[in-house]
Every structure is written in C-alpha cells, then in structure tokens.
N, C-alpha and C. Protein backbone atom coordinates (compact mmCIF):
# COMPACT_ATOMS: atom_id res chain seq x y z
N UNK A 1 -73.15 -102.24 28.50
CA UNK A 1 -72.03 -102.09 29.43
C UNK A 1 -71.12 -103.30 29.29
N UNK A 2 -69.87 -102.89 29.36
CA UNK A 2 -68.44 -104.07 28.74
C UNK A 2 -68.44 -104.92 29.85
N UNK A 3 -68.16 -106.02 30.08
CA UNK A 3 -67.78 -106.51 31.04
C UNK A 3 -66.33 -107.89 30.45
N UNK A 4 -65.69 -108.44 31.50
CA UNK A 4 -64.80 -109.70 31.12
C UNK A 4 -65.05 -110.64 31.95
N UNK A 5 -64.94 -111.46 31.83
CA UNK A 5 -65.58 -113.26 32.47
C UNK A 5 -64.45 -114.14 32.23
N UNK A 6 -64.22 -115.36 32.36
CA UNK A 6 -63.36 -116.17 32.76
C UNK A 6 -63.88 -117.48 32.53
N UNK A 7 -63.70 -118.82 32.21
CA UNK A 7 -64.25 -120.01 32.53
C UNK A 7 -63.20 -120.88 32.13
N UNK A 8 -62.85 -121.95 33.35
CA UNK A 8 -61.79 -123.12 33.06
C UNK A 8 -62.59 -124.36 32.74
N UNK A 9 -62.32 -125.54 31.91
CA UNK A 9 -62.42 -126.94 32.08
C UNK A 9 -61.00 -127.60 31.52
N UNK A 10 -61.20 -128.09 33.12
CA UNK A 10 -60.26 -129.44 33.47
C UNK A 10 -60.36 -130.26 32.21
N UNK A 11 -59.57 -130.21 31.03
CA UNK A 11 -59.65 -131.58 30.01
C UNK A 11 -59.40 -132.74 30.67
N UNK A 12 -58.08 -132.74 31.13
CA UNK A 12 -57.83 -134.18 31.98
C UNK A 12 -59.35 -135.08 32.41
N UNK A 13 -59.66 -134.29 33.69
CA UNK A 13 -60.95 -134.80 34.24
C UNK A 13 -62.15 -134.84 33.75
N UNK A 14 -62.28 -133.79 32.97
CA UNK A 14 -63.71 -133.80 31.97
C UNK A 14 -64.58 -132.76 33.60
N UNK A 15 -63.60 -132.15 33.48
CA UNK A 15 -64.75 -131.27 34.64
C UNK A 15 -64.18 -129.88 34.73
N UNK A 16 -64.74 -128.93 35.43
CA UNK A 16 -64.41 -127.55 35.65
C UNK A 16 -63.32 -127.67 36.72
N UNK A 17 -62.69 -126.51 36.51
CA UNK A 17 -61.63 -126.60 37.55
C UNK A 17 -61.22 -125.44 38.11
N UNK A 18 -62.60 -126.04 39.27
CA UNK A 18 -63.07 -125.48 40.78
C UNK A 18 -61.49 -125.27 41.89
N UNK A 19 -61.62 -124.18 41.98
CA UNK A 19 -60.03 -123.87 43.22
C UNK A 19 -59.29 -123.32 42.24
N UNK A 20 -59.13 -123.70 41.12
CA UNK A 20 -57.91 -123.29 40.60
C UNK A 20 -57.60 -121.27 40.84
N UNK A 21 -56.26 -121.29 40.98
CA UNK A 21 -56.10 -119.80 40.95
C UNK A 21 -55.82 -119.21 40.17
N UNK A 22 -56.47 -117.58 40.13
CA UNK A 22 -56.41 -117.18 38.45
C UNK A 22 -55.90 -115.59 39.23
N UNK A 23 -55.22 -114.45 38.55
CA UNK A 23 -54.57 -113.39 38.49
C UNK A 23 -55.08 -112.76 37.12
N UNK A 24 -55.71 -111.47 37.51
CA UNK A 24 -55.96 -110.69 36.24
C UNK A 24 -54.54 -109.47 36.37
N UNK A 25 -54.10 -109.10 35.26
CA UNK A 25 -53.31 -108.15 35.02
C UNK A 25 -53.82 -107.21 33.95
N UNK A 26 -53.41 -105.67 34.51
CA UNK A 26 -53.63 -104.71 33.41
C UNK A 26 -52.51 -104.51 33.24
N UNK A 27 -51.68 -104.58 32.01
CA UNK A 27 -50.66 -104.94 31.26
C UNK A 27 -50.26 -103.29 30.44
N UNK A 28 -49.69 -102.33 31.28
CA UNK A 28 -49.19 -101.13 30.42
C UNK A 28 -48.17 -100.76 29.61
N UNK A 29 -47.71 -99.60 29.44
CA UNK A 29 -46.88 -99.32 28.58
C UNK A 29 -45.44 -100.09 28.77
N UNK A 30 -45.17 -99.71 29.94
CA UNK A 30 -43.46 -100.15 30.77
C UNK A 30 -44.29 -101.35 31.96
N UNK A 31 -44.73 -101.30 32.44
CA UNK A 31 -44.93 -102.33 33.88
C UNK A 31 -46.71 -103.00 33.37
N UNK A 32 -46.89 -104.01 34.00
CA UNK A 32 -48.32 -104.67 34.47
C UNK A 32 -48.78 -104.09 35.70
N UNK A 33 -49.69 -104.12 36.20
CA UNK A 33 -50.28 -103.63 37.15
C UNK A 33 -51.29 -104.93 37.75
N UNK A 34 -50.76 -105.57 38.83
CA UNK A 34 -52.38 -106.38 39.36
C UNK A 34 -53.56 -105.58 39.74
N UNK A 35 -54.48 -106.64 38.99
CA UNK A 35 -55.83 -105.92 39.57
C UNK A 35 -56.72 -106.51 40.46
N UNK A 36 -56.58 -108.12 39.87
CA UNK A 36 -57.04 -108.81 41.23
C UNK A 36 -56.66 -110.16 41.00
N UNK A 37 -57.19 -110.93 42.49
CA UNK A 37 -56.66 -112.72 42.53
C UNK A 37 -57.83 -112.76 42.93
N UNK A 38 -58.03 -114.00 42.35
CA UNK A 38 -59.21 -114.81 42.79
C UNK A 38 -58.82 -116.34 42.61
N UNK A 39 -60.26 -117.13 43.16
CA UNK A 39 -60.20 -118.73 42.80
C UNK A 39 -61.34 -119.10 42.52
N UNK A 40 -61.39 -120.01 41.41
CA UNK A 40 -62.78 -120.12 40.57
C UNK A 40 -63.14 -120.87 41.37
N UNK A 41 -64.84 -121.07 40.97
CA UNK A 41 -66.02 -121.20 41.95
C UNK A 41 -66.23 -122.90 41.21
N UNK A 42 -66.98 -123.42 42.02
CA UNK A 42 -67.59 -125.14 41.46
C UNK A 42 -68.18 -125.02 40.13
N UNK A 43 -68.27 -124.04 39.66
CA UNK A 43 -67.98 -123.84 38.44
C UNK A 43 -66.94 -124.03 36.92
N UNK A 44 -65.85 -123.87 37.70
CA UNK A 44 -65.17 -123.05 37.24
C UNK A 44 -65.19 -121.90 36.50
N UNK A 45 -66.15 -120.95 37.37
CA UNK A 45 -65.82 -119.59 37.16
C UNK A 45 -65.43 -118.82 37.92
N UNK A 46 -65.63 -117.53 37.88
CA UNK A 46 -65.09 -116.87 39.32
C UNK A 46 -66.96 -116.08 39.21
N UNK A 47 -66.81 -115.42 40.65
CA UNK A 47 -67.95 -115.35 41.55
C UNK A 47 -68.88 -114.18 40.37
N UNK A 48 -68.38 -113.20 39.69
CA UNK A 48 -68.90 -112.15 39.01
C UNK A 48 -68.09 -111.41 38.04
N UNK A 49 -68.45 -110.92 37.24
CA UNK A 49 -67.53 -109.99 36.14
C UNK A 49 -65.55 -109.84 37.10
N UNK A 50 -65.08 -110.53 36.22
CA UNK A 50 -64.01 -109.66 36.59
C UNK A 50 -63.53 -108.10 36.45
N UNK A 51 -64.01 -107.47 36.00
CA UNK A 51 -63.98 -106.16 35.43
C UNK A 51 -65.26 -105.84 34.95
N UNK A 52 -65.86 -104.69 34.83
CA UNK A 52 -67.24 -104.31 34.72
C UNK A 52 -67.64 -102.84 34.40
N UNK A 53 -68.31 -102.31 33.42
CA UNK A 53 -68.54 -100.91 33.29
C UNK A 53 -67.55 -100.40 33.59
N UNK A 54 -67.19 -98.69 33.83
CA UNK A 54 -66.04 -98.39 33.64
C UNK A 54 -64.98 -98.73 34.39
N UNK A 55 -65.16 -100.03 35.02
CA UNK A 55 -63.32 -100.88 35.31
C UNK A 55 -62.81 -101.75 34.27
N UNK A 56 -63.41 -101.58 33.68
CA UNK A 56 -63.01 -102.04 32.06
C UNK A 56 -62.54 -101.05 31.04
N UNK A 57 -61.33 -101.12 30.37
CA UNK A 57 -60.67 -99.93 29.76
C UNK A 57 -60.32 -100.35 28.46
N UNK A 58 -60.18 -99.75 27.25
CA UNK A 58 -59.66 -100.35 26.17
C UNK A 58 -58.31 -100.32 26.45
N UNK A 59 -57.76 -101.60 26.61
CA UNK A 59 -56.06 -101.94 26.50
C UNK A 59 -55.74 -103.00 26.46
N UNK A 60 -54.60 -103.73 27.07
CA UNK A 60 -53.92 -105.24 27.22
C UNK A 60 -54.14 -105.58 28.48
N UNK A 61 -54.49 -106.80 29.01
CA UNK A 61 -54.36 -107.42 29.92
C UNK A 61 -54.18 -108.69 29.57
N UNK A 62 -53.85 -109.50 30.65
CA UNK A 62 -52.43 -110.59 30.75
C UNK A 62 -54.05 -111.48 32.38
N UNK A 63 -54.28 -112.92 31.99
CA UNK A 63 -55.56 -113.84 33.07
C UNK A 63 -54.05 -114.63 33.40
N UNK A 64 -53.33 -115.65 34.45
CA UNK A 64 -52.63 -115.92 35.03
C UNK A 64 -53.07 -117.07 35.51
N UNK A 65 -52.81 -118.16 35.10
CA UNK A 65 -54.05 -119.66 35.50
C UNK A 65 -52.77 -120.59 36.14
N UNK A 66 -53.51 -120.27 37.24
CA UNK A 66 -51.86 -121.69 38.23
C UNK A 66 -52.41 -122.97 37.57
N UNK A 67 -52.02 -123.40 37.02
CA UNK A 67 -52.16 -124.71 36.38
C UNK A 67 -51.52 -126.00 37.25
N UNK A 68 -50.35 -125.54 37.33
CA UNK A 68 -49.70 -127.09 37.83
C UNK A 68 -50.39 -127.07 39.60
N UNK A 69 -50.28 -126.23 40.19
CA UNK A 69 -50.82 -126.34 41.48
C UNK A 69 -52.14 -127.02 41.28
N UNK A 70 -53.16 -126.62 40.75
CA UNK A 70 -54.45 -127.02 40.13
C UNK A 70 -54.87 -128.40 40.19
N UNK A 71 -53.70 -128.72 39.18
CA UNK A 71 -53.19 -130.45 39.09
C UNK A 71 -52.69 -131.16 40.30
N UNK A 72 -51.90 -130.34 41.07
CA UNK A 72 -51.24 -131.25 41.64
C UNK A 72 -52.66 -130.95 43.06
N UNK A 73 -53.01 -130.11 43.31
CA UNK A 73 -54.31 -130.14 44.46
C UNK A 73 -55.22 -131.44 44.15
N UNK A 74 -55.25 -132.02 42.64
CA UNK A 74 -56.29 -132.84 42.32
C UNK A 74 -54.99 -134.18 42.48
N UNK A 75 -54.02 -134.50 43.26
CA UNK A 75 -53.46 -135.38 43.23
C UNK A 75 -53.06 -136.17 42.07
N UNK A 76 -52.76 -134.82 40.64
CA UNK A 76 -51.95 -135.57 39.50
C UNK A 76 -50.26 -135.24 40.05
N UNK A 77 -49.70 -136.56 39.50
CA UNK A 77 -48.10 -136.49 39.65
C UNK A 77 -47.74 -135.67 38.61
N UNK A 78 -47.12 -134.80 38.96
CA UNK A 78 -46.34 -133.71 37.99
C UNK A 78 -44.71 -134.15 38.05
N UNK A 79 -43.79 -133.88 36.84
CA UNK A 79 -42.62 -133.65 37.07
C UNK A 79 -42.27 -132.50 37.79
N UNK A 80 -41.12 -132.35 38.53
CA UNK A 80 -40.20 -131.03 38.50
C UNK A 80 -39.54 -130.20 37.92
N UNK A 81 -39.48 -129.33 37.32
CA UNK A 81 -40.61 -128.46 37.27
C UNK A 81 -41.64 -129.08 36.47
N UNK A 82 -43.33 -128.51 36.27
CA UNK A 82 -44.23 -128.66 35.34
C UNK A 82 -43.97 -128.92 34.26
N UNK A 83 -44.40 -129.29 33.20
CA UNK A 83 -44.42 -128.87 32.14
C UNK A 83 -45.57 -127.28 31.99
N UNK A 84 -46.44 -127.37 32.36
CA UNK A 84 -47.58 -126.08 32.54
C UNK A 84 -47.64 -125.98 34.15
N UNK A 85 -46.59 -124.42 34.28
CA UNK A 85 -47.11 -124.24 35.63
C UNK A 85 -48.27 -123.20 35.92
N UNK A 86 -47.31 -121.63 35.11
CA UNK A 86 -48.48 -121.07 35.10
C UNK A 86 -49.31 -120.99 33.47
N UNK A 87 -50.01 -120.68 33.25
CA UNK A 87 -50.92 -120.16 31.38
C UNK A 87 -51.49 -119.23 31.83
N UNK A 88 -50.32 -117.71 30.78
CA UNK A 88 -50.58 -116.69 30.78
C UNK A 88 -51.12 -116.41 29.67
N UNK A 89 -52.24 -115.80 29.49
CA UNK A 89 -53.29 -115.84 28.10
C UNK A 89 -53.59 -114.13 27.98
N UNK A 90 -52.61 -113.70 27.20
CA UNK A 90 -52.66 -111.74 27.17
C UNK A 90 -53.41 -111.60 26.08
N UNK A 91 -54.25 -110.77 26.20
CA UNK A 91 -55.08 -110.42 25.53
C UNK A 91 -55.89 -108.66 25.09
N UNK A 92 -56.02 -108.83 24.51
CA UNK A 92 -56.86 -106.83 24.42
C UNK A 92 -57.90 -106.63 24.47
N UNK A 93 -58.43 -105.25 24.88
CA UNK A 93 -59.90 -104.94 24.61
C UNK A 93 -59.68 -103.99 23.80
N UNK A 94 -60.50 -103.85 22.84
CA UNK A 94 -60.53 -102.94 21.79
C UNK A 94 -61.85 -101.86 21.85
N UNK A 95 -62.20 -102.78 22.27
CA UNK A 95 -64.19 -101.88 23.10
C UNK A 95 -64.76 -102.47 23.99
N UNK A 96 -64.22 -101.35 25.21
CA UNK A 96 -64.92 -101.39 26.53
C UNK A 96 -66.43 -101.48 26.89
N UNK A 97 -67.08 -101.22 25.29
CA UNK A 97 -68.39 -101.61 25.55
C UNK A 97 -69.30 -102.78 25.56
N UNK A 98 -68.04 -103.69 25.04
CA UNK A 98 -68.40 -105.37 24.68
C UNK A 98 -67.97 -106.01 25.88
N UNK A 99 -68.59 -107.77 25.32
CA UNK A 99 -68.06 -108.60 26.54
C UNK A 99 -67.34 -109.20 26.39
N UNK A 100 -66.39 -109.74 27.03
CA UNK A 100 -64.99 -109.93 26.81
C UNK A 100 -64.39 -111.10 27.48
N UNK A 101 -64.85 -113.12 27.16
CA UNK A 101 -65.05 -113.38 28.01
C UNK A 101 -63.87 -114.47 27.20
N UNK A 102 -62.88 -115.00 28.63
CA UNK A 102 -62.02 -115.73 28.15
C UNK A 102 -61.79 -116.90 28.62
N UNK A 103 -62.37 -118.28 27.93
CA UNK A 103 -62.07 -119.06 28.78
C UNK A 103 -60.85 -120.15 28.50
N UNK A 104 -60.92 -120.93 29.20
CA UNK A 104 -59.52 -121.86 29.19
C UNK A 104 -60.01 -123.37 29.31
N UNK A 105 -59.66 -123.81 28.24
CA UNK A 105 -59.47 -125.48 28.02
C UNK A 105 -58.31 -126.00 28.63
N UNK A 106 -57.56 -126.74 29.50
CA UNK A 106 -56.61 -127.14 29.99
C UNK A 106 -56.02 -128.30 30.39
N UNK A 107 -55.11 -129.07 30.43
CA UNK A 107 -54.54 -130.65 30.96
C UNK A 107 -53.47 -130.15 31.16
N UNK A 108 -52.58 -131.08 32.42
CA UNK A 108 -50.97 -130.47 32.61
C UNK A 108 -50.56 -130.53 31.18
N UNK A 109 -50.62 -130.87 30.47
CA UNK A 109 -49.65 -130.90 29.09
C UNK A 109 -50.21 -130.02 27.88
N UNK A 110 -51.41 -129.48 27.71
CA UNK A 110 -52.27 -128.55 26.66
C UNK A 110 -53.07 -127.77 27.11
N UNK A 111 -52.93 -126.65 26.53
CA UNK A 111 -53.98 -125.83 26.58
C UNK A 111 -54.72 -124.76 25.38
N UNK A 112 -55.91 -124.02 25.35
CA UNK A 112 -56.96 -123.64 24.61
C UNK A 112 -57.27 -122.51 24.93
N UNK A 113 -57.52 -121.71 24.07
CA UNK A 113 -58.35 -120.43 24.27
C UNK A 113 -59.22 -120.16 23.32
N UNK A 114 -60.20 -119.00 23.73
CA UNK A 114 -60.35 -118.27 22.74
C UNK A 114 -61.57 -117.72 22.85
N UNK A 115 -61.84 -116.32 22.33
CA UNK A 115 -62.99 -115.41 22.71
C UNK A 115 -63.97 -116.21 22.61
N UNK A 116 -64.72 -115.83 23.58
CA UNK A 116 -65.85 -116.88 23.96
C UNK A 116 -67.25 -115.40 23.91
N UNK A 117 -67.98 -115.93 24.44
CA UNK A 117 -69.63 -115.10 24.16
C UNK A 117 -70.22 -115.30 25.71
C-alpha cells in the first residue's frame, strides 16, 4: 500500500524543523486543489502518512514549506521580503503503490530535495 511522508532539517541549526508549516497540494489539469495543512511534529515530521492507500493517486502534487516564517519563529533576522519564503517542491506519483517520501534540507538561503525511502 502507497503512502507519502514528509521530513524537514533545519541546516542552519543542525536540527529538525519542528512548527514549521507545510501545505500538500493535488496539482490538476487547470487548478490545484488543497488537500491538507499541517505543522511538523519535534520531529520534523508530520504526525502520519500524508496521503495513504487509496488517497494516494497517480498524478502531480505541489508540499508548500513556509520557510521564512519557520526562520523568523526561531528568531533569525530575515530581510524584507525573504529571500526563501515559501519552497514549493512539485512532484509526481507514477505508482500509487509505492512510497513516496519527500524530504527537505533547508536554511533561509538553500534548499534540497529528493526522493527519499
């Protein structure tokens, strides 16, 4: 059974980054569609599968990582605007029967991805 997962670390701090807010999107033909908001756990993950058995579909979706808020909750000075406010990381499923897990390397100024296990 497919599922998708999530995981942030704070590069700056050398730690997970717990609070931060994340937005999943199912990303269609003409419009996106939200599917849900959450805020990662002392982890930095979120609480369980974001999507799971058949709420998982082969298509595009679009994870939504408030970054600069993130930063600035941890009392880093940001310019006006950010340089990274939000990191939108779109991505596909090709088989709903796999796991599909995406996490995020991050500092206000860089960021990382990439299919994870």
């Amino acid at each position: 059974m497919g599922k998708l997962t999530t995981h942030v670390l704070d590069t700056m701090n050398g730690c997970a980054a717990a609070g931060m807010a994340v937005t999943l999107v199912r990303v269609g033909n003409a419009q996106a569609s939200p599917v849900q908001a959450l805020q990662l756990n002392a982890d930095g993950r979120a609480d369980g599968p974001l999507l799971e058995g058949d709420g998982l579909q082969v298509g595009r979706y679009r994870l939504v990582f408030a970054v600069a808020a993130y930063f600035r909750s941890r009392g880093v000075p940001l310019p006006e605007p950010a340089f990274l406010d939000e990191v939108a990381v779109e991505f596909g499923v090709a088989d709903a029967a796999q796991h599909y897990h995406v996490p995020l390397l991050v500092s206000p100024w860089a960021y990382s991805t990439y299919r994870g296990s």
